[in-house]
N, C-alpha and C. Protein backbone atom coordinates (compact mmCIF):
# COMPACT_ATOMS: atom_id res chain seq x y z
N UNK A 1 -11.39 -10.56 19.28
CA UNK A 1 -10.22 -9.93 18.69
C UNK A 1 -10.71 -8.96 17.62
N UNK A 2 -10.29 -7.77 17.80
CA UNK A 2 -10.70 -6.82 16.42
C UNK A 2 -9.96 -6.06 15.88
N UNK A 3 -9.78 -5.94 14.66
CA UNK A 3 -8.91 -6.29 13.95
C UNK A 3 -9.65 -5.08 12.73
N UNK A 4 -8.85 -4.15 12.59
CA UNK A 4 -9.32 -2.95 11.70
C UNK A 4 -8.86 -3.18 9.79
N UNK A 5 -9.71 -3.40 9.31
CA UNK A 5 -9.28 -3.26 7.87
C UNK A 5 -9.89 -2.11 6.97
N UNK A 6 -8.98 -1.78 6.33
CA UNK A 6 -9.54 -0.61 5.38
C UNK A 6 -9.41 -1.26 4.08
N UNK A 7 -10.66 -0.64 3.27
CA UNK A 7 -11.25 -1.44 2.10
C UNK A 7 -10.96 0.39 1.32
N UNK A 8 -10.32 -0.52 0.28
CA UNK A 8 -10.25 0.44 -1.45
C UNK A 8 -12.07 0.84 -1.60
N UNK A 9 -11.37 1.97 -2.39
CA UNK A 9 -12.64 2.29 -2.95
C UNK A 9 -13.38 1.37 -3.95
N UNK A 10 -12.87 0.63 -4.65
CA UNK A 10 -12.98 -0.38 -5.38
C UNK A 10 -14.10 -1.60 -4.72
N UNK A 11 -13.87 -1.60 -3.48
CA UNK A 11 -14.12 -2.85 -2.86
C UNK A 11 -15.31 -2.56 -1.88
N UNK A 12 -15.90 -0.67 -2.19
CA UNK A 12 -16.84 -0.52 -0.84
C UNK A 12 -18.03 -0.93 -1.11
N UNK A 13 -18.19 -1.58 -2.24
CA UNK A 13 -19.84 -1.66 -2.68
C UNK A 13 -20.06 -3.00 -1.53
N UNK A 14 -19.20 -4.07 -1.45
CA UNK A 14 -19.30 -4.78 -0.60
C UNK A 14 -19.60 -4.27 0.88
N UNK A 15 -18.84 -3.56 1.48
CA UNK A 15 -19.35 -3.03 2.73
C UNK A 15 -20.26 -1.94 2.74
N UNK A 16 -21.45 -1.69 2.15
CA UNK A 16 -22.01 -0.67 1.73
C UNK A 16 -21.26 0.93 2.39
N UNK A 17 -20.59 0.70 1.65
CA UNK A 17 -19.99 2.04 1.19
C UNK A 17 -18.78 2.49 2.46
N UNK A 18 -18.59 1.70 3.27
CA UNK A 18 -18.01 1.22 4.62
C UNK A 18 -16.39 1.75 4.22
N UNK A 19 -15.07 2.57 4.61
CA UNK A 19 -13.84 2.83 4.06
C UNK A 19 -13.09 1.73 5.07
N UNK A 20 -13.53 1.76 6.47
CA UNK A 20 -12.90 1.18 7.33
C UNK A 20 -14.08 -0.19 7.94
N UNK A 21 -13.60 -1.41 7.94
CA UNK A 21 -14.67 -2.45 8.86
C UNK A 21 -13.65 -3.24 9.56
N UNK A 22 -14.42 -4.10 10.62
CA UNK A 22 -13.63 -4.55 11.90
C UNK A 22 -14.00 -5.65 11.39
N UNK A 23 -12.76 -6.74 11.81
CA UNK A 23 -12.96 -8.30 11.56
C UNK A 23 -11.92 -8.93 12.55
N UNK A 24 -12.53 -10.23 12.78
CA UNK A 24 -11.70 -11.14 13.59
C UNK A 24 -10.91 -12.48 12.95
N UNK A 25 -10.08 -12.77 13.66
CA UNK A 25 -9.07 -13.88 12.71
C UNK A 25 -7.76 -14.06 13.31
N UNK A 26 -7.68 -14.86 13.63
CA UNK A 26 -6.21 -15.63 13.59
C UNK A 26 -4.94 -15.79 12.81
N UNK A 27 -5.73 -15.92 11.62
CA UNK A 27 -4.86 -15.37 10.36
C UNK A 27 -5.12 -14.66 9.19
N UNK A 28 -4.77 -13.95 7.91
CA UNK A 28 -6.02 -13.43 7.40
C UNK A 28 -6.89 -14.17 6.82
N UNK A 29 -6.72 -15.26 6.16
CA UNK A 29 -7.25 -16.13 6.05
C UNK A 29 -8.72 -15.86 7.04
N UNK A 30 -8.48 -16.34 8.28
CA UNK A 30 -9.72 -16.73 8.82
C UNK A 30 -10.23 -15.10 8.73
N UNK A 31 -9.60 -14.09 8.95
CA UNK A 31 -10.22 -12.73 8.88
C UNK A 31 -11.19 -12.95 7.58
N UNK A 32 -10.61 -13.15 6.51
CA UNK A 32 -11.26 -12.77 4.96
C UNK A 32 -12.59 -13.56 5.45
N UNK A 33 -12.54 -14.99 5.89
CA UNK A 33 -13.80 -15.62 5.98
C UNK A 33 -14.75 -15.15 6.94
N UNK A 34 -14.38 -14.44 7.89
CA UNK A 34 -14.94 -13.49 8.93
C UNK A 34 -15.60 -12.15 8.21
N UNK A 35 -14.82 -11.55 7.42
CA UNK A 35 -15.54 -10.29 6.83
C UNK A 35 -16.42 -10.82 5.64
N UNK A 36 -16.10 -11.86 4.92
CA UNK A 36 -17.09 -12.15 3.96
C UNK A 36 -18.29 -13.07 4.81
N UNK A 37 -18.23 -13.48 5.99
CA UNK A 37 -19.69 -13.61 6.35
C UNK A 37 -20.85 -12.59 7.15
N UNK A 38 -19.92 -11.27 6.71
CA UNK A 38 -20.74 -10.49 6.82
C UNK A 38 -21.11 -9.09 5.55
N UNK A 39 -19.94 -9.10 4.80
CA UNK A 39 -19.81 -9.08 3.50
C UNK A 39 -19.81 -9.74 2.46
N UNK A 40 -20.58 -10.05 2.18
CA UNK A 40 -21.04 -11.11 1.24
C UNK A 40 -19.79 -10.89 -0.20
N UNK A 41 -19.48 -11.71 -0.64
CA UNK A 41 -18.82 -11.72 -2.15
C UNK A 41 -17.43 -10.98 -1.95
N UNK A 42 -16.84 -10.56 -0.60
CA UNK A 42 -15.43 -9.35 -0.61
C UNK A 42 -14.58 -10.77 -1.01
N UNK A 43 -14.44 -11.93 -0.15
CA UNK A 43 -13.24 -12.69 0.06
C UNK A 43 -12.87 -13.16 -1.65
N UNK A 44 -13.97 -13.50 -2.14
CA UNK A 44 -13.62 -14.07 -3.33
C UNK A 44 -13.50 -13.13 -4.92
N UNK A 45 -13.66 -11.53 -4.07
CA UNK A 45 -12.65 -10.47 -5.14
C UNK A 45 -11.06 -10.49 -4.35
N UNK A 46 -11.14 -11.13 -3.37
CA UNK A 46 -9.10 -10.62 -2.94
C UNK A 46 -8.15 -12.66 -3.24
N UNK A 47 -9.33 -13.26 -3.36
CA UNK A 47 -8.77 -14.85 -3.18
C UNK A 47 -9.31 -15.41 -4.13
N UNK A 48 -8.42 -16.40 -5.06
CA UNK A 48 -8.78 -17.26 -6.38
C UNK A 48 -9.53 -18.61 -5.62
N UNK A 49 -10.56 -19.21 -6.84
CA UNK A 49 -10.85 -20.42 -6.41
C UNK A 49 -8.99 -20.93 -6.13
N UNK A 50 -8.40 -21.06 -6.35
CA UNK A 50 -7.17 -22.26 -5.75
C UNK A 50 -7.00 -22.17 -4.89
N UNK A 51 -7.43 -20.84 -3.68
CA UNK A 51 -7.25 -20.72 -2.51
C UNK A 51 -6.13 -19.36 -1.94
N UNK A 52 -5.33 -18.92 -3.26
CA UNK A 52 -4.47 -17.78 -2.82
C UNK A 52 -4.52 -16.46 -3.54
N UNK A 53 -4.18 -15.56 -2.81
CA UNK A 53 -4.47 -13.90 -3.33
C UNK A 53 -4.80 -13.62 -4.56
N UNK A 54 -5.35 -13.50 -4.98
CA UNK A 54 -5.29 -12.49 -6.41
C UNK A 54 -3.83 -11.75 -6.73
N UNK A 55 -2.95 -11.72 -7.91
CA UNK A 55 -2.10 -11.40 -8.07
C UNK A 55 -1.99 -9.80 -8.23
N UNK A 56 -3.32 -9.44 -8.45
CA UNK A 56 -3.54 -7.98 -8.54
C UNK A 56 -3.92 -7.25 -7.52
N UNK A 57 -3.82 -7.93 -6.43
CA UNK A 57 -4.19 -7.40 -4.63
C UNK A 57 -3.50 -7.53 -3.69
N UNK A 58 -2.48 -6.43 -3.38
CA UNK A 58 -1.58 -6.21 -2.57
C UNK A 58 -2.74 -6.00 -0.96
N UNK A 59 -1.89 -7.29 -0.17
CA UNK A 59 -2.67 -6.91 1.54
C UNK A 59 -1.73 -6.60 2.45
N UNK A 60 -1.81 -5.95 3.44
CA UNK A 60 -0.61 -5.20 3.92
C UNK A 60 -0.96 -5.41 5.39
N UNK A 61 -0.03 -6.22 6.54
CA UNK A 61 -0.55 -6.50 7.72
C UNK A 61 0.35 -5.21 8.48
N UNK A 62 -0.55 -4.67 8.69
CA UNK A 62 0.69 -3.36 10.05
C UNK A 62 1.62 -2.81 8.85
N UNK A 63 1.03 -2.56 7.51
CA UNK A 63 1.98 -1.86 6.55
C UNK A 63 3.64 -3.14 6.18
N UNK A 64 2.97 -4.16 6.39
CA UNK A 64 4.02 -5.51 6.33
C UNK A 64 3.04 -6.21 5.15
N UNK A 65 3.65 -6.37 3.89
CA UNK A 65 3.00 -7.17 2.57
C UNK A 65 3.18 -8.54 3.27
N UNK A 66 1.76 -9.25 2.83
CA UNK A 66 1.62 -10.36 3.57
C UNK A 66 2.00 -11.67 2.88
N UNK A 67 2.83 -11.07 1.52
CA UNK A 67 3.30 -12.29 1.16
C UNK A 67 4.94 -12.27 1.21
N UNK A 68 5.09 -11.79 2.12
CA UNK A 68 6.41 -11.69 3.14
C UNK A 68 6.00 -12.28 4.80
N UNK A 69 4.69 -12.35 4.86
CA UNK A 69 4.34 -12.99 6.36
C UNK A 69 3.59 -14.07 6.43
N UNK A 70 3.49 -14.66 5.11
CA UNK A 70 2.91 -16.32 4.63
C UNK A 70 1.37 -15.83 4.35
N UNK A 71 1.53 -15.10 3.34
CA UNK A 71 0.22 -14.99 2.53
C UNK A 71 -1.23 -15.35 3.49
N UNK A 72 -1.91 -15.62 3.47
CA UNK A 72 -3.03 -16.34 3.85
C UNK A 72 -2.89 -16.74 5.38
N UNK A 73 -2.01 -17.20 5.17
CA UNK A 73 -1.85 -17.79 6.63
C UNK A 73 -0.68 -16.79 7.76
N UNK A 74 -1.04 -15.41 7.09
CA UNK A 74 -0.01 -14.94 8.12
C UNK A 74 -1.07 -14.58 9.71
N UNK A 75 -0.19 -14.08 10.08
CA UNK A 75 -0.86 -14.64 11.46
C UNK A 75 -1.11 -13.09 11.99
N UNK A 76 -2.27 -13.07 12.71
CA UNK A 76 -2.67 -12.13 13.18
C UNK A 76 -3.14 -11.53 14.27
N UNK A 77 -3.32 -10.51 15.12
CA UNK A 77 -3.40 -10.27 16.41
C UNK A 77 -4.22 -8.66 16.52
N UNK A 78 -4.91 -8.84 18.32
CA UNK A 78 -5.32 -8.09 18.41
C UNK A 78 -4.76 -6.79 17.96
N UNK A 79 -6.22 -5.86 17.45
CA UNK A 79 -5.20 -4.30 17.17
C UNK A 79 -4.70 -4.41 15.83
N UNK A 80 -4.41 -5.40 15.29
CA UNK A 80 -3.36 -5.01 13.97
C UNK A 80 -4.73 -4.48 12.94
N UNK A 81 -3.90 -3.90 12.32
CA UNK A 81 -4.34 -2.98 11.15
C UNK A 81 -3.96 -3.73 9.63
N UNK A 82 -5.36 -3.65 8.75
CA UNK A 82 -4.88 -4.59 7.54
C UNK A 82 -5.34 -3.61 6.50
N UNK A 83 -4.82 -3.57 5.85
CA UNK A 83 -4.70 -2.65 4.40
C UNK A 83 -4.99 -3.16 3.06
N UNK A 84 -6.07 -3.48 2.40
CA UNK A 84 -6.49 -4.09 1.06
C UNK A 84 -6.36 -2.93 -0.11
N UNK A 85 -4.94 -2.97 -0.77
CA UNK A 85 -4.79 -2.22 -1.83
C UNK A 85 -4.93 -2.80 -3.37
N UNK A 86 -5.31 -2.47 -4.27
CA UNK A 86 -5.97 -3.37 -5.59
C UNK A 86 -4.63 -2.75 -6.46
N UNK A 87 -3.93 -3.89 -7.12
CA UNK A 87 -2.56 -3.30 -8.13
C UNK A 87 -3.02 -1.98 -9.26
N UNK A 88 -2.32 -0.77 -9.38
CA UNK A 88 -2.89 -0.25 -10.49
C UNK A 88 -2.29 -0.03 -11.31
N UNK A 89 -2.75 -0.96 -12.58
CA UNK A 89 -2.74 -0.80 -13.91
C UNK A 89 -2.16 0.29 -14.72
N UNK A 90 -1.70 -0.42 -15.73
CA UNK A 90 -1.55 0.99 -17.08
C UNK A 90 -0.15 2.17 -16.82
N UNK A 91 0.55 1.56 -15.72
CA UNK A 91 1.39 2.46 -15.43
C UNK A 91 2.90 2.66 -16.67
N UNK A 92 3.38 1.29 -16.42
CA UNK A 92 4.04 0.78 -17.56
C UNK A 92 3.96 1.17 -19.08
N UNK A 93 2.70 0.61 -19.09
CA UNK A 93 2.11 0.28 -20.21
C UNK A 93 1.81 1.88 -21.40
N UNK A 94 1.57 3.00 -20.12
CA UNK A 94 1.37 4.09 -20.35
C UNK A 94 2.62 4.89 -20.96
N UNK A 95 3.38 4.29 -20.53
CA UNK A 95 4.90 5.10 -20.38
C UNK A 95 5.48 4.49 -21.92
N UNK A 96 5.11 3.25 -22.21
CA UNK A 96 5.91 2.38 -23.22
C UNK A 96 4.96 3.21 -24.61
N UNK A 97 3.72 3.27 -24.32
CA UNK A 97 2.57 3.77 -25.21
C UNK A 97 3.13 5.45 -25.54
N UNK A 98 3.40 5.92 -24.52
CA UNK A 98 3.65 7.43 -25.38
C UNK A 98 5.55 7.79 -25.90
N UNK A 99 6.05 6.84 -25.39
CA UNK A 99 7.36 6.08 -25.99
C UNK A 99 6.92 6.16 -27.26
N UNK A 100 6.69 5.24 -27.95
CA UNK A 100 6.33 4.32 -28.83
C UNK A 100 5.47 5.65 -29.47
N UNK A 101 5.01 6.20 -29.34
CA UNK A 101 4.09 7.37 -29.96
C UNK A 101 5.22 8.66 -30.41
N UNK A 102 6.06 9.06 -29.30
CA UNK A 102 6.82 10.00 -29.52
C UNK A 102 8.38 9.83 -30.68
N UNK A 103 8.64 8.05 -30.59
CA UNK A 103 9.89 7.73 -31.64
C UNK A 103 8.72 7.60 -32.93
N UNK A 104 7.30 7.51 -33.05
CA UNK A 104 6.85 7.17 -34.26
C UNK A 104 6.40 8.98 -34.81
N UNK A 105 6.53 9.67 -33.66
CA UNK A 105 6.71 10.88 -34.56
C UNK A 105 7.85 11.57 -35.21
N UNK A 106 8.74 11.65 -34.50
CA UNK A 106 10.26 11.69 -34.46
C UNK A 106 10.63 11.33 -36.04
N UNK A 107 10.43 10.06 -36.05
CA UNK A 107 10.39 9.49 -37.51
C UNK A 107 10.03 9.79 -38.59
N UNK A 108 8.45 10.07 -38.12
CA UNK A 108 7.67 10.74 -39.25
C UNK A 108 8.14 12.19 -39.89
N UNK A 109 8.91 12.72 -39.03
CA UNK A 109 9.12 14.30 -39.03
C UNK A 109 10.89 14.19 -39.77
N UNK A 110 11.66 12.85 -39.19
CA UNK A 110 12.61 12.95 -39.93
C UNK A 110 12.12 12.92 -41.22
N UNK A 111 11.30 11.96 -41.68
CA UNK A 111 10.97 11.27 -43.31
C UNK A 111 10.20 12.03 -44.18
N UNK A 112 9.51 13.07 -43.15
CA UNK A 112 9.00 14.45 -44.12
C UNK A 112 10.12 15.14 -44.35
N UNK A 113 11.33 15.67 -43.70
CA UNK A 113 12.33 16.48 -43.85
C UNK A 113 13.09 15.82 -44.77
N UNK A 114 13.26 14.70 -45.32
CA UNK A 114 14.17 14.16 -45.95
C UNK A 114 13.14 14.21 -47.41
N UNK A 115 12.05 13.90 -47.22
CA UNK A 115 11.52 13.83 -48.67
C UNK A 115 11.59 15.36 -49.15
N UNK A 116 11.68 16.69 -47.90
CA UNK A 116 11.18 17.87 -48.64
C UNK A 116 12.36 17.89 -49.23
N UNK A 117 13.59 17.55 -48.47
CA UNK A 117 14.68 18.19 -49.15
C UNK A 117 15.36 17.58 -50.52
N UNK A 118 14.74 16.49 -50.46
CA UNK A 118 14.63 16.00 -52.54
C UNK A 118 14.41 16.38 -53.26
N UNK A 119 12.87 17.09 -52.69
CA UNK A 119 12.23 17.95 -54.00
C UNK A 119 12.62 19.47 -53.72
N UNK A 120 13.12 19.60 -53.03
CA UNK A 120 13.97 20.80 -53.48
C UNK A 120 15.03 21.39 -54.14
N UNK A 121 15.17 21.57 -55.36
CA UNK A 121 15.97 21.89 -56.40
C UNK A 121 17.10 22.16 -55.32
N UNK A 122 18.15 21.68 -55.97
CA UNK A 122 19.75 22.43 -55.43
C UNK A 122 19.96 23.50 -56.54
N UNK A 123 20.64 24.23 -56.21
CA UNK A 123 21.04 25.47 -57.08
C UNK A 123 22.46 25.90 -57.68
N UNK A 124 23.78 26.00 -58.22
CA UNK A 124 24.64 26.27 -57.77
C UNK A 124 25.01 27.84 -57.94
N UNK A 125 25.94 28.02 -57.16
CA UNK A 125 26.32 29.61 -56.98
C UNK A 125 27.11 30.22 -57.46
């Protein structure tokens, strides 16, 4: 049974430098243990010692997230196509960060305008 997976760039040092490798399996499960006995160290960057995915590694069976088709044990067949995408970071986090940067200028610019206009003598006319 062969069974096409494409590996992140993240993940090619394992297949020396490999974008696409073929593996066999029943489920991915047995796939992961199939490509890591020939890739040494891949299974246990996508799977925790407890036995299930990494929360930061989206796997995608036929473009179907496989924790919609029983994680580990989804089931697999000749031909299908598997997709190892790694979560990316900082997206959020980026957005909240220049948030948080742009109300702390905002501020700053009100609290200069308010102090100039203290020390600026009023006049009357």
């Amino acid at each position: 049974m062969a069974i096409e997976v494409r590996i992140p760039t993240i993940l090619r040092s394992y297949t020396g430098g490999a974008k696409v490798v073929e593996g066999s399996g029943d489920t991915l499960s047995d796939l992961l243990a199939d490509l890591d006995s020939r890739h040494a160290g891949l299974r246990a960057r996508l799977v925790t010692e407890a036995g299930v995915l990494h929360r930061f590694v989206n796997v995608y069976v036929n473009d179907e997230d496989v924790r919609f088709l029983g994680a580990l044990d989804a089931k697999l067949s000749d031909g299908d196509s598997v997709t190892i995408l790694p979560a990316v970071a900082g997206g959020a986090f980026g957005f909240a960060a220049a948030a948080a940067i742009a109300q702390h200028g905002a501020a700053a610019a009100a609290i200069a305008h308010t102090t100039a206009e203290r020390r600026t003598p009023v006049t009357a006319s």
